[in-house]
Protein backbone atom coordinates (compact mmCIF):
# COMPACT_ATOMS: atom_id res chain seq x y z
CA UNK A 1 15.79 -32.53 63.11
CA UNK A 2 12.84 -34.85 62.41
CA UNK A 3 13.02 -37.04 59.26
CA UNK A 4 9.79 -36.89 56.84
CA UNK A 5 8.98 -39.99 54.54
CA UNK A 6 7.46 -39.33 51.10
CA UNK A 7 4.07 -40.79 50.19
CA UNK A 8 2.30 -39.79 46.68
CA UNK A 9 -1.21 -40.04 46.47
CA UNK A 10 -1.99 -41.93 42.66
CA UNK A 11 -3.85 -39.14 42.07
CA UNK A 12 -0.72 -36.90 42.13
CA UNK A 13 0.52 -39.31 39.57
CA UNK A 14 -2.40 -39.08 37.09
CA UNK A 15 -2.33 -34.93 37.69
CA UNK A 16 1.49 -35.14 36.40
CA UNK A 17 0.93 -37.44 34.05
CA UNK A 18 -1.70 -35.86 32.56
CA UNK A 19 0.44 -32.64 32.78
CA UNK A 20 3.46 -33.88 31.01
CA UNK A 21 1.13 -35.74 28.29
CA UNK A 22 -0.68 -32.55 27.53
CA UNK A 23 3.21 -30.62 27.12
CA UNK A 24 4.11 -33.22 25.22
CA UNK A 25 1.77 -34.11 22.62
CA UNK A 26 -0.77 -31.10 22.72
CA UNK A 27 1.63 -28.20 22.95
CA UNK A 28 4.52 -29.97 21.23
CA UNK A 29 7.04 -29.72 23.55
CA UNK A 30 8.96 -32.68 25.37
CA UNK A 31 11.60 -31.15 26.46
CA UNK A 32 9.79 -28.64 28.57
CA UNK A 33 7.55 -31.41 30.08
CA UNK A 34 10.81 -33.47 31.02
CA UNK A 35 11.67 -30.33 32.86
CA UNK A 36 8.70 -29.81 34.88
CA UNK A 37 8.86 -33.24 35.91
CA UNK A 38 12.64 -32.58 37.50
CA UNK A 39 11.41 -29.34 38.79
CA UNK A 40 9.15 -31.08 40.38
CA UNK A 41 10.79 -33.54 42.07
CA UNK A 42 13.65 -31.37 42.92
CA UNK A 43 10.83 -29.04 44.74
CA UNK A 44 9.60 -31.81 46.56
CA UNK A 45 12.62 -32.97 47.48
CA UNK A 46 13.83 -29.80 48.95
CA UNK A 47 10.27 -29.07 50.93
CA UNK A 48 10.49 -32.79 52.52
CA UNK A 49 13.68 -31.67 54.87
CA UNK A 50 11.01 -29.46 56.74
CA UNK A 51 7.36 -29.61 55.37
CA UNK A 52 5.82 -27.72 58.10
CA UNK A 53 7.98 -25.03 58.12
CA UNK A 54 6.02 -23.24 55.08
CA UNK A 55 2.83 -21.44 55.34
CA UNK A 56 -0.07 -23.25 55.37
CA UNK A 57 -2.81 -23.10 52.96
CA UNK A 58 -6.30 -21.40 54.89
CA UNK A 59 -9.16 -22.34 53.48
CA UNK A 60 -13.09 -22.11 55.21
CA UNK A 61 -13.45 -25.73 55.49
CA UNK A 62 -12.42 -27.57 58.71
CA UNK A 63 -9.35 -29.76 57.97
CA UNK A 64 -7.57 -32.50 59.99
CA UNK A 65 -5.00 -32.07 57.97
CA UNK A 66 -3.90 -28.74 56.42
CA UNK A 67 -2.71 -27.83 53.03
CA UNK A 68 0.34 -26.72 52.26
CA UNK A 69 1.19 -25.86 48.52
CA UNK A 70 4.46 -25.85 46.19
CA UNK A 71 4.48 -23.54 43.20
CA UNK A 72 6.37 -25.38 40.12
CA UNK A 73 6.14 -22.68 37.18
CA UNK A 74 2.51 -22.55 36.33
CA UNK A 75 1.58 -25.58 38.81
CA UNK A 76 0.85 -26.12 42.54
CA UNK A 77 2.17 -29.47 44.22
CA UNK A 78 -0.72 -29.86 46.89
CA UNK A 79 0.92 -31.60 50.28
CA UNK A 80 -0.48 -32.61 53.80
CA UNK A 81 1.93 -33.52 56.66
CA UNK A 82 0.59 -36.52 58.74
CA UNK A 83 2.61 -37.28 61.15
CA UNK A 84 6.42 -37.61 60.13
CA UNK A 85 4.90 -38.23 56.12
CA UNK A 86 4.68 -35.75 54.20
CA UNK A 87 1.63 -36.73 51.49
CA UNK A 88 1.63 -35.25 48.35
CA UNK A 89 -1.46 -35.44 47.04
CA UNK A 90 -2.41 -32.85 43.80
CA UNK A 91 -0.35 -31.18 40.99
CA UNK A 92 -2.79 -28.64 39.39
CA UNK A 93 -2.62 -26.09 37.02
CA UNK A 94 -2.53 -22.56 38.51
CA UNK A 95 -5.27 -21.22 36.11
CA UNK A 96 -8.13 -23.20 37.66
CA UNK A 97 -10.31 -21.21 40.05
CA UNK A 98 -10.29 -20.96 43.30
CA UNK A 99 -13.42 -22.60 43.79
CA UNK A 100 -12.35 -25.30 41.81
CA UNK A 101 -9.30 -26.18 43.65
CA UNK A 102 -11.09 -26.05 46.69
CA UNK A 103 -13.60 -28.72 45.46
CA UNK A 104 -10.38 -30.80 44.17
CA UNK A 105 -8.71 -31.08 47.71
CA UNK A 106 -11.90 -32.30 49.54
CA UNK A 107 -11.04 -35.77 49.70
């Protein structure tokens, strides 16, 4: 069984922090933004023993690198497997358009 090392992208970090602040302070509620934060890692966690063995995310555009996605309540953890790393690189609310998202992973 091949071994996967973790890599976040910072602006993974800023989507979660921005998540969790937003929880927090806008909707009032720390306790469930501490949560999402362990479900998220514990998701993560879990998908890094086999990364590739999920379905990957088609989209139209050409990609070295294809998506794969991890829902987390109303979230998407956004990962690419290069290699034996497994990059996660977007957490992003579910209710953006497709569109949207599709402009947000061009990198």
């Amino acid at each position: 069984m091949e071994k996967y090392t973790l890599l976040y992208l910072p602006i993974f970090d800023t989507d979660l922090t921005d998540a969790w602040e937003y929880i927090t302070f806008n909707l009032n509620n720390p306790v469930a933004a501490d949560k999402l934060i362990l479900d998220t890692e514990s998701a993560i966690t879990k998908r890094l023993k086999a990364p590739t063995s999920f379905q990957q995310y088609h989209s139209k555009k050409e990609r070295e690198f294809p998506y794969y996605r991890i829902p987390v309540r109303n979230f998407t953890v956004w990962y690419v497997v290069i290699g034996n790393v497994m990059e996660v690189r977007r957490f992003l609310y579910n209710k953006r358009s497709v569109p949207h998202v599709k402009d947000i992973l061009d990198f």
